[in-house]
PDB file of N, CA and C in Angstrom:
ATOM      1  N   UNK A   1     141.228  60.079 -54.109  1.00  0.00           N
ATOM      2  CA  UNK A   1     139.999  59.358 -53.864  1.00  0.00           C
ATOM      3  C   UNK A   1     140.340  57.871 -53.727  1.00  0.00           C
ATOM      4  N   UNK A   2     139.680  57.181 -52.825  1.00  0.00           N
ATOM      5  CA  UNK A   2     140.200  55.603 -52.750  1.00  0.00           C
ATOM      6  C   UNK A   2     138.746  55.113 -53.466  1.00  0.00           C
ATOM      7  N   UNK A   3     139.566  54.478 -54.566  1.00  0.00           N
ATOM      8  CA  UNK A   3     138.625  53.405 -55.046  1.00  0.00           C
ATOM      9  C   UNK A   3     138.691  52.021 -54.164  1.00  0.00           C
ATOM     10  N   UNK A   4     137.667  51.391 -54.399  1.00  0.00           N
ATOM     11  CA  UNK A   4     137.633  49.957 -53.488  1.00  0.00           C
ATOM     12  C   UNK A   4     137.421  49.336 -55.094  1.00  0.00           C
ATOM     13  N   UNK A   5     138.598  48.257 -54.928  1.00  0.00           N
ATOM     14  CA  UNK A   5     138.522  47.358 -55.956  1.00  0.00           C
ATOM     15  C   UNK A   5     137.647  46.105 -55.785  1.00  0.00           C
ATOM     16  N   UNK A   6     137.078  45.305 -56.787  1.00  0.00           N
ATOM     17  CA  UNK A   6     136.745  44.070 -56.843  1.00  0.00           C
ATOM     18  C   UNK A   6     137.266  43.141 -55.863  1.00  0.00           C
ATOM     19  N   UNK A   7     137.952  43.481 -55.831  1.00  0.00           N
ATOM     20  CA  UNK A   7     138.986  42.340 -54.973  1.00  0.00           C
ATOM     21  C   UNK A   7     138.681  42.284 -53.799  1.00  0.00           C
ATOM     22  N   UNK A   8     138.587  43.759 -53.009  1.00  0.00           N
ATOM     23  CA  UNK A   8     138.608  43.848 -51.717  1.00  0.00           C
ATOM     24  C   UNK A   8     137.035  44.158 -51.433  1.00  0.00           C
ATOM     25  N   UNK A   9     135.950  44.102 -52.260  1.00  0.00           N
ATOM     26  CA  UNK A   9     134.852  43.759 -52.540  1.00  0.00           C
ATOM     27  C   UNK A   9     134.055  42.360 -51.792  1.00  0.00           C
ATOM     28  N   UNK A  10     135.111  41.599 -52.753  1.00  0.00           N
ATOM     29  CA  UNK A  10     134.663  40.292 -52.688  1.00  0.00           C
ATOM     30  C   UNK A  10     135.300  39.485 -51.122  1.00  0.00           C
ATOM     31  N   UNK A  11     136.295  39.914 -50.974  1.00  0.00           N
ATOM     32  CA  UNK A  11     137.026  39.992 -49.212  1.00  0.00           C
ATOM     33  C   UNK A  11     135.818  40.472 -48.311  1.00  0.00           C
ATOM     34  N   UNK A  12     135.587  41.349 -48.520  1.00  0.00           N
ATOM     35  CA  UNK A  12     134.901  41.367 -47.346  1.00  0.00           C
ATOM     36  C   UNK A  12     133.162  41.130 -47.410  1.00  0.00           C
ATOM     37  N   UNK A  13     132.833  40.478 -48.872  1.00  0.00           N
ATOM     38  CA  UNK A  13     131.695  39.151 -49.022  1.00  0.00           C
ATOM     39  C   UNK A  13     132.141  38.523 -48.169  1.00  0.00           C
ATOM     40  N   UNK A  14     133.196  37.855 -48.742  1.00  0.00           N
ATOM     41  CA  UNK A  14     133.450  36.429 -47.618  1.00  0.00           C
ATOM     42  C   UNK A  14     133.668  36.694 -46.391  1.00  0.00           C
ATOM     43  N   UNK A  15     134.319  37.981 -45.526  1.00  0.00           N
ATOM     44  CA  UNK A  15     134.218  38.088 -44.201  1.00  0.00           C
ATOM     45  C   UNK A  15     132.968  38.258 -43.558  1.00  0.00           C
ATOM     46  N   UNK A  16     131.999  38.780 -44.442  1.00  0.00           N
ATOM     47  CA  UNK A  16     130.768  38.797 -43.587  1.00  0.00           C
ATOM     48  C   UNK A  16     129.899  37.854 -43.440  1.00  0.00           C
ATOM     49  N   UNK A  17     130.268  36.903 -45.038  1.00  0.00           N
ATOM     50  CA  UNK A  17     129.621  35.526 -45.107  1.00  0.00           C
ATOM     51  C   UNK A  17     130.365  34.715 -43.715  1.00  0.00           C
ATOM     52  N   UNK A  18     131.997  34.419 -43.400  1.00  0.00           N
ATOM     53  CA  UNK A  18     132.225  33.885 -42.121  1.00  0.00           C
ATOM     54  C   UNK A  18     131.613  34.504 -40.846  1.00  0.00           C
ATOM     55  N   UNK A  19     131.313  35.920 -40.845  1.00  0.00           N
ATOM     56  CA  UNK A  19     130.756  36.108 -39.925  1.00  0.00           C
ATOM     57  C   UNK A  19     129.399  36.000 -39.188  1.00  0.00           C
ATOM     58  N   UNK A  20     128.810  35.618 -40.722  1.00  0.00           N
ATOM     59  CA  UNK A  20     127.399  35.662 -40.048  1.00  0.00           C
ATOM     60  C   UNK A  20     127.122  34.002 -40.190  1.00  0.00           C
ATOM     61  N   UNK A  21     127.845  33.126 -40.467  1.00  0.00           N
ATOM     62  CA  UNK A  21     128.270  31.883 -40.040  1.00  0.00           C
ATOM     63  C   UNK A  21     128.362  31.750 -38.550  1.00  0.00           C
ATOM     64  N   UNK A  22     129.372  32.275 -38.128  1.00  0.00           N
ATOM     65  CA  UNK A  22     129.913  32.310 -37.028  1.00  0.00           C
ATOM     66  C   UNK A  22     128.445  32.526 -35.733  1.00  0.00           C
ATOM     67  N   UNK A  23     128.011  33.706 -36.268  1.00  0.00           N
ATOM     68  CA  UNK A  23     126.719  34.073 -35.271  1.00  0.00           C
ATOM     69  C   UNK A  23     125.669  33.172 -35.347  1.00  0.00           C
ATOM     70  N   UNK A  24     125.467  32.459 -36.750  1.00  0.00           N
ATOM     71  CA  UNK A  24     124.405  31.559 -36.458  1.00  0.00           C
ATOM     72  C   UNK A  24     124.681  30.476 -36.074  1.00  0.00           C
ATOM     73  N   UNK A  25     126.374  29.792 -35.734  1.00  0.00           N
ATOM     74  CA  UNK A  25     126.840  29.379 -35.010  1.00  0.00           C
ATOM     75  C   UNK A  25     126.855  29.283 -33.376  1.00  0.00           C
ATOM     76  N   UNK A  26     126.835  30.408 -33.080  1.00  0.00           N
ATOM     77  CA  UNK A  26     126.859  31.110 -31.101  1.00  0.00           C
ATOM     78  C   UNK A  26     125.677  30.956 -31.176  1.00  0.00           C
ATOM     79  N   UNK A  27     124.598  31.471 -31.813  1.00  0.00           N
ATOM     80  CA  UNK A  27     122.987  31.172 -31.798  1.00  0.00           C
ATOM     81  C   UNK A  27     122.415  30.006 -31.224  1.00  0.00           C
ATOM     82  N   UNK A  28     122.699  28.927 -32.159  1.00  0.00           N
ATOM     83  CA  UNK A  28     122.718  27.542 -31.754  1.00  0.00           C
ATOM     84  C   UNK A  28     123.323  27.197 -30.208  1.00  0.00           C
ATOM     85  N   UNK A  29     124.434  27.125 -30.266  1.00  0.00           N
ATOM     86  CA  UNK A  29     124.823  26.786 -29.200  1.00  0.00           C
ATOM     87  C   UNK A  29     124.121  27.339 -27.858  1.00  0.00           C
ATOM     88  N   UNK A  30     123.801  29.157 -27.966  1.00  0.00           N
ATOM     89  CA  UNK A  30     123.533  29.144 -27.207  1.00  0.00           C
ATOM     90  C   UNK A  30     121.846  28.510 -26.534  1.00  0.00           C
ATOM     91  N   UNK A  31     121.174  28.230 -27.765  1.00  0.00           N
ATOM     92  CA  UNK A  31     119.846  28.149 -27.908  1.00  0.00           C
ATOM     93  C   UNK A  31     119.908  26.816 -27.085  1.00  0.00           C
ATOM     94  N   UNK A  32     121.391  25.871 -27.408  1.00  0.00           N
ATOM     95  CA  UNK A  32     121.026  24.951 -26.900  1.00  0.00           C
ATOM     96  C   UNK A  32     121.631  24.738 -25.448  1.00  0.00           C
ATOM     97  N   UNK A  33     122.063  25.321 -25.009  1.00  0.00           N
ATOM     98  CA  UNK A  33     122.534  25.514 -23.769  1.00  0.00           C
ATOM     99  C   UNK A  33     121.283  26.177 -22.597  1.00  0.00           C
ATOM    100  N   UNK A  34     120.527  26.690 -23.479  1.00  0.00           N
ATOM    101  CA  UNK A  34     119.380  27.638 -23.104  1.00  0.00           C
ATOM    102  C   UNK A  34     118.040  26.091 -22.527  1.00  0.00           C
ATOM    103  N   UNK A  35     118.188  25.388 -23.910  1.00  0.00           N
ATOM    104  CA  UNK A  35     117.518  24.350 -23.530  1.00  0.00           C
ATOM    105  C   UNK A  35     117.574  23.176 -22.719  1.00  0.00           C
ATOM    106  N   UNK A  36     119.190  23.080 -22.360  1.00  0.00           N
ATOM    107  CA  UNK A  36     119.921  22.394 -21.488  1.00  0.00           C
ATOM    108  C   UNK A  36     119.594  22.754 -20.177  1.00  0.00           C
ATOM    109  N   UNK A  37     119.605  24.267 -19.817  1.00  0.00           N
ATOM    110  CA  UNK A  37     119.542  24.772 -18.585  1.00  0.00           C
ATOM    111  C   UNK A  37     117.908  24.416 -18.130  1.00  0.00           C
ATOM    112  N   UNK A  38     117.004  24.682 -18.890  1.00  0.00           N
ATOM    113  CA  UNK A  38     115.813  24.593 -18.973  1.00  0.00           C
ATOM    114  C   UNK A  38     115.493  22.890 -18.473  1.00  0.00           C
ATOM    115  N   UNK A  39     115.821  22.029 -19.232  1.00  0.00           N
ATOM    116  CA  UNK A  39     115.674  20.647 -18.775  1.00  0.00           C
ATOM    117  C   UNK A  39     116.739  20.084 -17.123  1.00  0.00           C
ATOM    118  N   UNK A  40     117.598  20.618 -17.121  1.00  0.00           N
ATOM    119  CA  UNK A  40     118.312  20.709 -15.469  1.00  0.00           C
ATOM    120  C   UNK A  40     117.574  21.359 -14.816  1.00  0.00           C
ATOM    121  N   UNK A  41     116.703  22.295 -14.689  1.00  0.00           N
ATOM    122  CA  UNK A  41     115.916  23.325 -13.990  1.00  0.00           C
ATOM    123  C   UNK A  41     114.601  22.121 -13.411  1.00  0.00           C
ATOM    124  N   UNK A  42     113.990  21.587 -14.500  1.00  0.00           N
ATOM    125  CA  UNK A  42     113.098  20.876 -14.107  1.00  0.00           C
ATOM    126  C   UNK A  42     113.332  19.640 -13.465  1.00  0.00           C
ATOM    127  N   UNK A  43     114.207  18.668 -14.178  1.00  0.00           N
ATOM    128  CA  UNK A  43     115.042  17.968 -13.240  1.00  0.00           C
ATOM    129  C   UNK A  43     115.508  18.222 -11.405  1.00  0.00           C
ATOM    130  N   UNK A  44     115.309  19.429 -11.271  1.00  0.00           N
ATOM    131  CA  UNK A  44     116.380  19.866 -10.306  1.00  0.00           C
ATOM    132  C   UNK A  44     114.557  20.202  -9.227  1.00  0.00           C
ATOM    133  N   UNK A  45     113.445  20.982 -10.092  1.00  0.00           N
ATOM    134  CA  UNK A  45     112.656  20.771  -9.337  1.00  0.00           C
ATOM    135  C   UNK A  45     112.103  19.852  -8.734  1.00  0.00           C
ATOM    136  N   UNK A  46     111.945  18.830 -10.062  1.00  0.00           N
ATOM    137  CA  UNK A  46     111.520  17.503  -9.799  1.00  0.00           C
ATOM    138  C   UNK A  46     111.805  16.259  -8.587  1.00  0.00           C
ATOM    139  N   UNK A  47     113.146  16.610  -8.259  1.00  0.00           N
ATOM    140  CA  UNK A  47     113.797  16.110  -7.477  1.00  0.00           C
ATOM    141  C   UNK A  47     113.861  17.204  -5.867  1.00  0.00           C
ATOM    142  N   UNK A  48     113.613  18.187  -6.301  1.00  0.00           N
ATOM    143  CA  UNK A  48     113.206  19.031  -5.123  1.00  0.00           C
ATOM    144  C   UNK A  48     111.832  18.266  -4.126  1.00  0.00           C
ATOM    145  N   UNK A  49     111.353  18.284  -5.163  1.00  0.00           N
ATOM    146  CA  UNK A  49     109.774  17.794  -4.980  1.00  0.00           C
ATOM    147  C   UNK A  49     109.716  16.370  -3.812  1.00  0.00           C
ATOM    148  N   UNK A  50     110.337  15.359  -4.732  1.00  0.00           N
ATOM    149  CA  UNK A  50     110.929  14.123  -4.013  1.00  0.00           C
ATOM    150  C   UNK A  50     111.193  14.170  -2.791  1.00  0.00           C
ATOM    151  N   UNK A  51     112.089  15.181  -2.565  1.00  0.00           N
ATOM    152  CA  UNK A  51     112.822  15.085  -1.092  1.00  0.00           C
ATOM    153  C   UNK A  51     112.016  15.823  -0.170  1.00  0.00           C
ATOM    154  N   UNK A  52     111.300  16.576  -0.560  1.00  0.00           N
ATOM    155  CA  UNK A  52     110.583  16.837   0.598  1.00  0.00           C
ATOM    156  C   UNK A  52     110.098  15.762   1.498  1.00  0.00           C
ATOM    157  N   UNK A  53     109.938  16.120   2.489  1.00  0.00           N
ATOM    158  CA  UNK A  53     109.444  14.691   3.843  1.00  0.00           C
ATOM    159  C   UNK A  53     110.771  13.487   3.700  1.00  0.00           C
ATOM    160  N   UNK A  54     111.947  13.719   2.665  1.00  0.00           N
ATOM    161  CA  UNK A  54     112.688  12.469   2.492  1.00  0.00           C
ATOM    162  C   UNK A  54     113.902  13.007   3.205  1.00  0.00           C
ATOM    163  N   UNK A  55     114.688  11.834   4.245  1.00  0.00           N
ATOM    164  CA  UNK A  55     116.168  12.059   4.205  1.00  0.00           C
ATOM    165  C   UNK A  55     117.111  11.180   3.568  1.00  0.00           C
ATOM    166  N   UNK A  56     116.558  11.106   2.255  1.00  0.00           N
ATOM    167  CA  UNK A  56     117.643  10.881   1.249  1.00  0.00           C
ATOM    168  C   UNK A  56     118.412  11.252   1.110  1.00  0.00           C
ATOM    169  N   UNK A  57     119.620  10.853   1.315  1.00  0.00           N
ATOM    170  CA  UNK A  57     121.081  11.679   0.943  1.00  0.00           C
ATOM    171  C   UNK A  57     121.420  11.239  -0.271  1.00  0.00           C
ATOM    172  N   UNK A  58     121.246  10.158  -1.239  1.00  0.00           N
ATOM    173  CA  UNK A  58     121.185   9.976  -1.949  1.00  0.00           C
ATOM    174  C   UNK A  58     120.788  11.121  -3.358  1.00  0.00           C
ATOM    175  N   UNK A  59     119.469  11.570  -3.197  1.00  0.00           N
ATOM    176  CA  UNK A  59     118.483  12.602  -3.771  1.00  0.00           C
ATOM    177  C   UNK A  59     119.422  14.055  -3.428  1.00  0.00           C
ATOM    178  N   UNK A  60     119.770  14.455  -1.863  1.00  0.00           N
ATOM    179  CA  UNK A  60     120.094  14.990  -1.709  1.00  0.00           C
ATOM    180  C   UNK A  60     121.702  15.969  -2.066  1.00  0.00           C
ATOM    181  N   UNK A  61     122.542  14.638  -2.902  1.00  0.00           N
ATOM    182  CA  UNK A  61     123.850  14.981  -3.413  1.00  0.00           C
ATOM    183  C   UNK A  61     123.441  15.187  -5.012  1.00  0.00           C
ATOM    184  N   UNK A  62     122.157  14.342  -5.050  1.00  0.00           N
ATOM    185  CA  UNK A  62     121.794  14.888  -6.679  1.00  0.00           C
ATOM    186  C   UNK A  62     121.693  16.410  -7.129  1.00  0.00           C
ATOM    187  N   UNK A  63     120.998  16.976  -5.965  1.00  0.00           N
ATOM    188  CA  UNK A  63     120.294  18.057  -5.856  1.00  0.00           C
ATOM    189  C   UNK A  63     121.571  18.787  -6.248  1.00  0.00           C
ATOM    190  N   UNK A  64     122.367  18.389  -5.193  1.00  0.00           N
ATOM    191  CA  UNK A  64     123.263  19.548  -4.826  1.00  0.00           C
ATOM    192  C   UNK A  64     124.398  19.631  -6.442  1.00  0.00           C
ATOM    193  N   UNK A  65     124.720  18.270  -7.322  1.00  0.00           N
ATOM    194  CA  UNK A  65     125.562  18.032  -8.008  1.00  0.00           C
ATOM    195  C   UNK A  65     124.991  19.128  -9.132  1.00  0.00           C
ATOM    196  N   UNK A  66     123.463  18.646  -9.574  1.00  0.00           N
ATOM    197  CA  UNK A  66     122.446  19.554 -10.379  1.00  0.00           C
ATOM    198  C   UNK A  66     122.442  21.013 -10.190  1.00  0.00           C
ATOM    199  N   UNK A  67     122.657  21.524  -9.537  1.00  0.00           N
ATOM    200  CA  UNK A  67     122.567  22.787  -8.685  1.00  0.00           C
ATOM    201  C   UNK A  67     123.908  23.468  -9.023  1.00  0.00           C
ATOM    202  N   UNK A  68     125.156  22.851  -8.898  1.00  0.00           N
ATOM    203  CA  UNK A  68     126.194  22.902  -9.539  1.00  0.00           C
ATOM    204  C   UNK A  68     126.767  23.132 -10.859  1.00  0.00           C
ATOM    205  N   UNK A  69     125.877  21.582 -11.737  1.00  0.00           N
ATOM    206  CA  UNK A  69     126.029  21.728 -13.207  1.00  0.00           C
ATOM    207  C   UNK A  69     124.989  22.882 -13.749  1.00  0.00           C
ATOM    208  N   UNK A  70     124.096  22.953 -13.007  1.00  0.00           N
ATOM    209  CA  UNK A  70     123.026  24.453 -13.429  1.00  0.00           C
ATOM    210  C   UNK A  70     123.759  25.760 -13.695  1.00  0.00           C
ATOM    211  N   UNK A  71     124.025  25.810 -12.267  1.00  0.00           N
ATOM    212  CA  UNK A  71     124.873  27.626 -12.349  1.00  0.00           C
ATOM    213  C   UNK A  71     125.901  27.216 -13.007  1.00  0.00           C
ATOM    214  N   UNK A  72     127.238  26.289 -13.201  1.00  0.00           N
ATOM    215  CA  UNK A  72     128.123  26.527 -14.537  1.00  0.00           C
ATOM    216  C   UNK A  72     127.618  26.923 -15.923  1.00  0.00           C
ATOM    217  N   UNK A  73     126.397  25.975 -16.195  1.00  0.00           N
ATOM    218  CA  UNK A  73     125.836  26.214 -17.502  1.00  0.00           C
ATOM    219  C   UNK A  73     125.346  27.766 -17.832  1.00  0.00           C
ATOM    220  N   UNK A  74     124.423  27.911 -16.440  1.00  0.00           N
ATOM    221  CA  UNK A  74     124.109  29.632 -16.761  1.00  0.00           C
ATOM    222  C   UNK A  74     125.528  30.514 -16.410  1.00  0.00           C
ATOM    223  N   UNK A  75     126.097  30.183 -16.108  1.00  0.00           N
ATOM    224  CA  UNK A  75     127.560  31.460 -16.174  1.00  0.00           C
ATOM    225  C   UNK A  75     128.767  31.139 -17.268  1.00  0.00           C
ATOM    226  N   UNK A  76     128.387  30.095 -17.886  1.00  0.00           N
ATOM    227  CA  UNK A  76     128.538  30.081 -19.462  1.00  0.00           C
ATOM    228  C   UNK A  76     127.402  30.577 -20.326  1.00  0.00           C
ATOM    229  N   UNK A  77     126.326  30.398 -20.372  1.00  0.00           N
ATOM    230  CA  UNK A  77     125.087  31.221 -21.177  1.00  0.00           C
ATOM    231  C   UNK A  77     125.109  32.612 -20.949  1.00  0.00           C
ATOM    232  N   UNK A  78     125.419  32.972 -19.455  1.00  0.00           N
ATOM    233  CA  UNK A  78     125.665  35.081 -19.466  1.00  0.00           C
ATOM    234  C   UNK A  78     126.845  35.129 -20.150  1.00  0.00           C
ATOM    235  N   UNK A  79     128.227  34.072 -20.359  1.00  0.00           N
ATOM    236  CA  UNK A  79     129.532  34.826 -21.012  1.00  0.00           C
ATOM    237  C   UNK A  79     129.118  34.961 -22.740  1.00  0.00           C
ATOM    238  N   UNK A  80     128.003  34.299 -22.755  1.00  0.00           N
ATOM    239  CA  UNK A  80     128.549  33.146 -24.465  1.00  0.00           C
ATOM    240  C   UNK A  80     127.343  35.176 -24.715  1.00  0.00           C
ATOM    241  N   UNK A  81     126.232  34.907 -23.560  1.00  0.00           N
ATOM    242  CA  UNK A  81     125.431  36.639 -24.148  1.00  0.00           C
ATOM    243  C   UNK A  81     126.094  38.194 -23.417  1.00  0.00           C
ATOM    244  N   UNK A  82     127.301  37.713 -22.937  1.00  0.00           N
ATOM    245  CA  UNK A  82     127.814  39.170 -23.051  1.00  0.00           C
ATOM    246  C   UNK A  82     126.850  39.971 -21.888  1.00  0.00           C
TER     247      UNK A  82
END
């Protein structure tokens, strides 16, 4: 019969205590990456908005730079949720 000692008890307290550290760790981050994407999104409309009737190229490399830093952020937010 395997007894589980105290020892290896208290081991894997603390592994689950690091682990569920860890997750409310990725949580955050991702929450805030979530909110990041969310404020570039509007930004990105906002400036949509602008250029209409405009040939700003100016506006127009924004768009495109935003548009850029957007989809990196969301294809880090699908890796970070699996």
């Amino acid at each position: 019969m395997n007894d589980i000692s105290s020892d290896d008890i208290f081991l894997l307290k603390q592994r689950l205590a690091e682990q569920e550290a860890l997750i409310h760790a990725l949580q955050e981050k991702l929450s805030n990456r979530e909110r990041e994407i969310d404020h570039l999104q509007a930004q990105l409309d906002k400036l949509r908005r602008m250029n209409v009737g405009s040939c700003s190229e100016k506006v127009s490399r924004r768009i495109a730079q935003m548009e850029a830093d957007l989809k990196a952020l969301q294809k880090e937010s699908d890796t970070l949720t699996g």
